[in-house]
N, C-alpha and C. Protein backbone atom coordinates (compact mmCIF):
# COMPACT_ATOMS: atom_id res chain seq x y z
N UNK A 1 -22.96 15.63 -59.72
CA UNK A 1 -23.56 14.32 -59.75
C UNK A 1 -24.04 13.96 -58.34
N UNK A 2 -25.17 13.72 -57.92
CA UNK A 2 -26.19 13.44 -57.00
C UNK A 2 -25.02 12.23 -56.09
N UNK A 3 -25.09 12.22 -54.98
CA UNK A 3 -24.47 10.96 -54.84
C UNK A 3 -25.60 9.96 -53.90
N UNK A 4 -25.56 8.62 -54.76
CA UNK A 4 -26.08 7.06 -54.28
C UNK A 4 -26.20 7.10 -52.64
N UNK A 5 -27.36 6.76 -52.11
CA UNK A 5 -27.76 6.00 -51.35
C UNK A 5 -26.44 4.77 -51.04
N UNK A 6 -25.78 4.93 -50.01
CA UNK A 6 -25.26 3.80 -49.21
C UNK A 6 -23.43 3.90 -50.15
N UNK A 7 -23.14 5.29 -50.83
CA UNK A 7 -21.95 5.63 -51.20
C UNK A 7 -21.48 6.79 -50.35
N UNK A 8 -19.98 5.69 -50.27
CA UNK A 8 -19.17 7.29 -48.84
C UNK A 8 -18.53 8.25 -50.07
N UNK A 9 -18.81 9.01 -48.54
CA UNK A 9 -18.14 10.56 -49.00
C UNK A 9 -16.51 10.95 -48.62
N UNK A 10 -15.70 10.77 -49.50
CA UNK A 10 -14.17 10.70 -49.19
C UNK A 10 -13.79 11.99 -49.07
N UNK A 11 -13.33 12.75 -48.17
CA UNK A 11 -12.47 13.95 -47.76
C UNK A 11 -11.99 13.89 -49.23
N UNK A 12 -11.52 15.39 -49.56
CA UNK A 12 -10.67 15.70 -50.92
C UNK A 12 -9.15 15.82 -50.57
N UNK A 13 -8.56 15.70 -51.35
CA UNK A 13 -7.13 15.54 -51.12
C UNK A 13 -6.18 16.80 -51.27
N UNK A 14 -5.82 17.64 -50.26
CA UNK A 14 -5.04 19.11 -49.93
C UNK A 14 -3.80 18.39 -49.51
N UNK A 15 -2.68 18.54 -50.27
CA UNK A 15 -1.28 18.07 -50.17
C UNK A 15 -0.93 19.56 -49.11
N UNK A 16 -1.20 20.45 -49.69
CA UNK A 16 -0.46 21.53 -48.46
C UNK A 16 -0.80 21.52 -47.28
N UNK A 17 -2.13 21.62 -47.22
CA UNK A 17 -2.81 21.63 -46.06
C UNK A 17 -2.28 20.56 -44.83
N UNK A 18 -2.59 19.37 -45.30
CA UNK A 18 -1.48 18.10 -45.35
C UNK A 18 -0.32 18.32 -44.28
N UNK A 19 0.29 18.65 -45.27
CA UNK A 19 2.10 19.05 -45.49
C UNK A 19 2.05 19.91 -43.92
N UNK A 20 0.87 20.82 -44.29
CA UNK A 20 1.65 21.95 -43.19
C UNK A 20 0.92 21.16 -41.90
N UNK A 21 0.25 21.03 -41.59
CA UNK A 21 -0.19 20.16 -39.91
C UNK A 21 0.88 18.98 -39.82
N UNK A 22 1.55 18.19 -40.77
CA UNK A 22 2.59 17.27 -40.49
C UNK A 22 3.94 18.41 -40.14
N UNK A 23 4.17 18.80 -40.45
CA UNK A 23 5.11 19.30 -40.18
C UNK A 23 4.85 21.01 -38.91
N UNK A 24 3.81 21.07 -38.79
CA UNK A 24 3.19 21.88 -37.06
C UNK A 24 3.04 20.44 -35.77
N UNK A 25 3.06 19.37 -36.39
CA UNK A 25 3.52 18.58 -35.32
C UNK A 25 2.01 17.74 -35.19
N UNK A 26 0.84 17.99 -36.06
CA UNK A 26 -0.06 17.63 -35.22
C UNK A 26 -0.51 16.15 -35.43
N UNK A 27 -1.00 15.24 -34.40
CA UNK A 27 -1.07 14.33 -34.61
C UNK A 27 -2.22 13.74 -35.32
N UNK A 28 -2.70 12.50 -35.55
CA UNK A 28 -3.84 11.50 -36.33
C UNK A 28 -4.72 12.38 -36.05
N UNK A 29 -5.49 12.10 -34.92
CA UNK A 29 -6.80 12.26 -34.86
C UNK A 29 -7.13 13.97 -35.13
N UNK A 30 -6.27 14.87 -34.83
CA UNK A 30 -6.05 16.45 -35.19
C UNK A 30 -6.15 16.61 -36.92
N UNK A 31 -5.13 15.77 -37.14
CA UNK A 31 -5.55 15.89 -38.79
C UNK A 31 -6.38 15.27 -39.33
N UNK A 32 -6.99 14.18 -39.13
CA UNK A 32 -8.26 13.91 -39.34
C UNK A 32 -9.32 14.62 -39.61
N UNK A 33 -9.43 15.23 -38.10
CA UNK A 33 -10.45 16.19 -38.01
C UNK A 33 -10.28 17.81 -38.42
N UNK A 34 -9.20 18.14 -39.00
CA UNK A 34 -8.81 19.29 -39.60
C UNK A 34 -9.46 19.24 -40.98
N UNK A 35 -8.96 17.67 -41.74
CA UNK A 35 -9.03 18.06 -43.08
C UNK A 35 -10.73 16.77 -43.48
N UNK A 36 -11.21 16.84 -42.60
CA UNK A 36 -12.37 15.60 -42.50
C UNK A 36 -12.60 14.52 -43.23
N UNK A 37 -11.29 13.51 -42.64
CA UNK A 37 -11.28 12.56 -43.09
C UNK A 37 -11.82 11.70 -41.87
N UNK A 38 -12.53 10.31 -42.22
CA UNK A 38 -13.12 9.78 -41.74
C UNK A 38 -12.46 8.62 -41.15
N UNK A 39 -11.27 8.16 -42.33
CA UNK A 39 -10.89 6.85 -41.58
C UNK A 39 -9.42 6.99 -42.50
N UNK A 40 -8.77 5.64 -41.36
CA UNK A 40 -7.43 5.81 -41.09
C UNK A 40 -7.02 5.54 -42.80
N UNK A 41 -7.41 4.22 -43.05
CA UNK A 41 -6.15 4.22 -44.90
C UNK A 41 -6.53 5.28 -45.42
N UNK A 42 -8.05 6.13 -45.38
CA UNK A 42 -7.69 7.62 -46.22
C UNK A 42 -7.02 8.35 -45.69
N UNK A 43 -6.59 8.24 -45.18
CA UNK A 43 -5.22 9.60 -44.36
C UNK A 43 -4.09 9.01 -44.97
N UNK A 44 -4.33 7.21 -44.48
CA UNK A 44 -2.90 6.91 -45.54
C UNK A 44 -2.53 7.09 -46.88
N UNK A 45 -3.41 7.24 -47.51
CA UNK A 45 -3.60 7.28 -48.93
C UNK A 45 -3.06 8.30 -49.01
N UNK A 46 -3.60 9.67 -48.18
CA UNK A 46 -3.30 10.93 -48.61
C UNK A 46 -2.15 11.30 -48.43
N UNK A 47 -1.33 10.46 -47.05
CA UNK A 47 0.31 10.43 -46.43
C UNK A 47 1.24 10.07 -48.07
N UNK A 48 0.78 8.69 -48.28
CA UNK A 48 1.26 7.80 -49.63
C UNK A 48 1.67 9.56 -50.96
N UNK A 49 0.07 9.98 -50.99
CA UNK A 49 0.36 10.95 -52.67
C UNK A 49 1.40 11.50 -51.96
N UNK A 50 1.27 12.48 -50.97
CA UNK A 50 1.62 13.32 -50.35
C UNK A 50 3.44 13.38 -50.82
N UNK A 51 4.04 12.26 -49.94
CA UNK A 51 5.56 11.49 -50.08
C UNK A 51 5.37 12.11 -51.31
N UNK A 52 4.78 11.40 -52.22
CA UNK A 52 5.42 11.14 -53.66
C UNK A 52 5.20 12.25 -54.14
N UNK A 53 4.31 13.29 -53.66
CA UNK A 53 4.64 14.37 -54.61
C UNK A 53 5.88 15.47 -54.06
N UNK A 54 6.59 15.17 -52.78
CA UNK A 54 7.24 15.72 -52.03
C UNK A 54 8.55 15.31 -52.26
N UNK A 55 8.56 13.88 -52.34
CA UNK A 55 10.10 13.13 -52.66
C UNK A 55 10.70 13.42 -51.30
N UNK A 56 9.65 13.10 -50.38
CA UNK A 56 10.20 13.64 -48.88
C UNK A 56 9.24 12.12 -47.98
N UNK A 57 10.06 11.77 -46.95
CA UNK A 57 9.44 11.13 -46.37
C UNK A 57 9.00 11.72 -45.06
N UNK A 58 7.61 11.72 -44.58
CA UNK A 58 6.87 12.46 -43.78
C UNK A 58 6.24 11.17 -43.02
N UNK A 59 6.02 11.68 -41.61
CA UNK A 59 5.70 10.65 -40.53
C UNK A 59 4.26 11.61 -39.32
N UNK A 60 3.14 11.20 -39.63
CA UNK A 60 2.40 11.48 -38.56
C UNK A 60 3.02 11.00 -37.29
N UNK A 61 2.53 12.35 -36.23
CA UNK A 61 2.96 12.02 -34.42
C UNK A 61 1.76 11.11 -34.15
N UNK A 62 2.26 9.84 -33.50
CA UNK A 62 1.73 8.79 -33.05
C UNK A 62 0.78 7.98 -34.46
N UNK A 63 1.03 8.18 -35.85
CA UNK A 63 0.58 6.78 -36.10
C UNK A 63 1.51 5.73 -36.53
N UNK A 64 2.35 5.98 -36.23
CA UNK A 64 3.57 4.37 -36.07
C UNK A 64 2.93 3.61 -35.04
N UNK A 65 2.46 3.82 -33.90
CA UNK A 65 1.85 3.14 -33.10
C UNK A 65 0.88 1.99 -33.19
N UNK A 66 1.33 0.85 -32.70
CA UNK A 66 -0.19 -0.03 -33.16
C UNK A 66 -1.56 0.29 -32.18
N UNK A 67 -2.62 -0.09 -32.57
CA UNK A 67 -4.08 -0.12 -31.99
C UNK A 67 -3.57 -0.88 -30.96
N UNK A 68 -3.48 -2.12 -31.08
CA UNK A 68 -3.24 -3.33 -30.00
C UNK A 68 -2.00 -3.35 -28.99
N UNK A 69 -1.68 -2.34 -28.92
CA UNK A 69 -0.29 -1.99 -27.90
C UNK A 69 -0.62 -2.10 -26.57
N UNK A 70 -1.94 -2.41 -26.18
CA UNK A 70 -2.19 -2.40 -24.56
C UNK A 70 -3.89 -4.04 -24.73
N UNK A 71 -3.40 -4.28 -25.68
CA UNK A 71 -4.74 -5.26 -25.55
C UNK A 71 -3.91 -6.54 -26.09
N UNK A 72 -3.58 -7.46 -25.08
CA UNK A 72 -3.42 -8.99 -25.49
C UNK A 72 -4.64 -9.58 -26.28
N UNK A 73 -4.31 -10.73 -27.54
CA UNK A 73 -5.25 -10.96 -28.06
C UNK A 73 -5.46 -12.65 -27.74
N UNK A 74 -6.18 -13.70 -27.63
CA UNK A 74 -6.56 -14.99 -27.44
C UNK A 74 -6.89 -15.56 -28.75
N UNK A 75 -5.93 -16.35 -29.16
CA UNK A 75 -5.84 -16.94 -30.34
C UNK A 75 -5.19 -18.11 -30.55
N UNK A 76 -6.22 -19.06 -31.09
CA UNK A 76 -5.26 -20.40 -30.94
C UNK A 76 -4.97 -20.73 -29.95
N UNK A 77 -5.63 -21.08 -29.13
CA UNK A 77 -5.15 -21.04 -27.43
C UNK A 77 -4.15 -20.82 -26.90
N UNK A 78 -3.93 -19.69 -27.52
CA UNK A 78 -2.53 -19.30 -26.83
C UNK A 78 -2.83 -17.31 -26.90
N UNK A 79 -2.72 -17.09 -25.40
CA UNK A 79 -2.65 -15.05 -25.67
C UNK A 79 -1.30 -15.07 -25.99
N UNK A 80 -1.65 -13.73 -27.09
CA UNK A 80 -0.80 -12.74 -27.60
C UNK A 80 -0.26 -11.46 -26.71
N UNK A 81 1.06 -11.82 -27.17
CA UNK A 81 1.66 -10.29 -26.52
C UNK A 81 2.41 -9.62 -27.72
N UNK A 82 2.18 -8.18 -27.86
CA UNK A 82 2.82 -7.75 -29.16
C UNK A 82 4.24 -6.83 -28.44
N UNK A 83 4.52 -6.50 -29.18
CA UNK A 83 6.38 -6.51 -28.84
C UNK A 83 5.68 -4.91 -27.92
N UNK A 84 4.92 -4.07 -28.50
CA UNK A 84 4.53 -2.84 -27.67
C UNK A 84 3.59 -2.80 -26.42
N UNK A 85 3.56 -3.52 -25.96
CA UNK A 85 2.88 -4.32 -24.98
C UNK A 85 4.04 -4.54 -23.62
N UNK A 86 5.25 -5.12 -24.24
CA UNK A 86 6.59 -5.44 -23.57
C UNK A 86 7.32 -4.77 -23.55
N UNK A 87 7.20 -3.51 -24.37
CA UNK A 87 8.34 -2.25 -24.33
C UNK A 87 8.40 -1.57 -23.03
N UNK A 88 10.12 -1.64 -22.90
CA UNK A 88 10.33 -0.95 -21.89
C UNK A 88 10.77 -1.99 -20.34
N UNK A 89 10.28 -3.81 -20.41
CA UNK A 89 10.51 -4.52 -19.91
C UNK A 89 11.64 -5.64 -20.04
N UNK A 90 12.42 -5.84 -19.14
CA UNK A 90 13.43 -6.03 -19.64
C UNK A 90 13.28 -7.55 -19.65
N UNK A 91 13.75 -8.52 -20.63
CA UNK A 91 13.53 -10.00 -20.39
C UNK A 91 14.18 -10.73 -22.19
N UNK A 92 14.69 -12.11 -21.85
CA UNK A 92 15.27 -12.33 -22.70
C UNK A 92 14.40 -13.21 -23.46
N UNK A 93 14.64 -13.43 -24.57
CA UNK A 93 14.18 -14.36 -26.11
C UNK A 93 14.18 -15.66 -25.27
N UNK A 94 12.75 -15.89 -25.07
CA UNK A 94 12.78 -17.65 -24.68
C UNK A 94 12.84 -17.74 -23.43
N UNK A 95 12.67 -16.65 -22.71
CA UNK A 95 12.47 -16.52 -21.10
C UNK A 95 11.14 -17.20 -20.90
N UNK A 96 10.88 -17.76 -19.88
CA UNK A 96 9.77 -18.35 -19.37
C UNK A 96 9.22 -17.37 -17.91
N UNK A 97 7.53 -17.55 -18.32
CA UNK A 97 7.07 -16.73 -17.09
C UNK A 97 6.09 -18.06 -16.44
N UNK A 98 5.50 -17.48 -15.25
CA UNK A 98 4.25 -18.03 -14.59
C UNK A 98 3.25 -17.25 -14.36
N UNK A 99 1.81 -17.31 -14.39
CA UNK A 99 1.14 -16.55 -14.78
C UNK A 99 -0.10 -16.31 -13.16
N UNK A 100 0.28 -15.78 -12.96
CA UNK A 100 -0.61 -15.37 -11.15
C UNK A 100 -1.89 -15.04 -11.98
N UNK A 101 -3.03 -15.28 -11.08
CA UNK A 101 -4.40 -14.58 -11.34
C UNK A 101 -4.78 -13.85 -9.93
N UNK A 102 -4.72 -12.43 -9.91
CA UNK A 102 -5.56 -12.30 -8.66
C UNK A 102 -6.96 -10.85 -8.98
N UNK A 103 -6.79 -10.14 -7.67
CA UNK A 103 -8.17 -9.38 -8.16
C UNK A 103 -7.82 -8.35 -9.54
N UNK A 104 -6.42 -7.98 -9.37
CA UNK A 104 -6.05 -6.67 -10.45
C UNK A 104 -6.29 -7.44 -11.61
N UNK A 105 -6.17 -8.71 -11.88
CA UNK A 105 -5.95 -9.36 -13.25
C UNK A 105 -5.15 -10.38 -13.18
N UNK A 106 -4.38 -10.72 -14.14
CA UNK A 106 -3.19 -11.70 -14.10
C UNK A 106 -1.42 -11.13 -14.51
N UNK A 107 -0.68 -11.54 -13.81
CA UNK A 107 0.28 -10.98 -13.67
C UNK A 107 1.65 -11.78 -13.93
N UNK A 108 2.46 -11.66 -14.49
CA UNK A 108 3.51 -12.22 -15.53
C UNK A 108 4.77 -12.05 -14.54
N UNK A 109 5.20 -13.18 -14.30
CA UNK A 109 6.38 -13.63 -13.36
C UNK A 109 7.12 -14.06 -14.05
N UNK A 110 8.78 -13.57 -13.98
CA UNK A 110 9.41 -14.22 -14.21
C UNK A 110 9.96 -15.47 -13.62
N UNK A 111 10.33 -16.39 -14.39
CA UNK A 111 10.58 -18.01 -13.79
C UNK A 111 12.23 -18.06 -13.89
């Protein structure tokens, strides 16, 4: 069947193929481009059958990771900091900072 003007073309779904680069270690963008998938929920999709036909729970290297782990967002007048952003810094629930501006950027003091 011919395919439509302005209809995507979805990678086919290889559970082994799959299976075996998750478990050789390789990460997102490697399997992506191994099994040519285009975008991220079709990989999830294929992670999702995958589990269930495995009865195994399987974890790509680095996509637990969020996108926004190094980008504060401005919302509601107030920037965002996401918890991976702060990992690794030590500071307590309800700590207060002051916020320096100089040439590097702006810089987060503790108060």
């Amino acid at each position: 069947m011919p395919i439509a003007k302005g209809q995507k073309i979805e990678a086919k779904y290889d559970g082994e193929k799959l299976y075996g680069l998750i478990k050789a270690g390789s990460n997102e963008a490697q399997i992506m481009a191994e099994l040519g998938i285009q975008s991220k929920p079709t990989l999830k999709n294929h992670l999702l059958k995958l589990m269930n036909e495995k009865k195994e729970y399987l974890e790509i290297a680095g996509s637990s990771t969020r996108t926004r782990s190094s980008s504060p967002v401005y919302r509601g007048r107030k920037i965002v900091l996401t918890a991976n952003m702060l990992a690794g810094i030590e500071f307590e629930e309800g700590q207060k900072f002051r916020i320096e501006k100089n040439d590097a950027g702006l810089m987060l003091i503790p108060v």
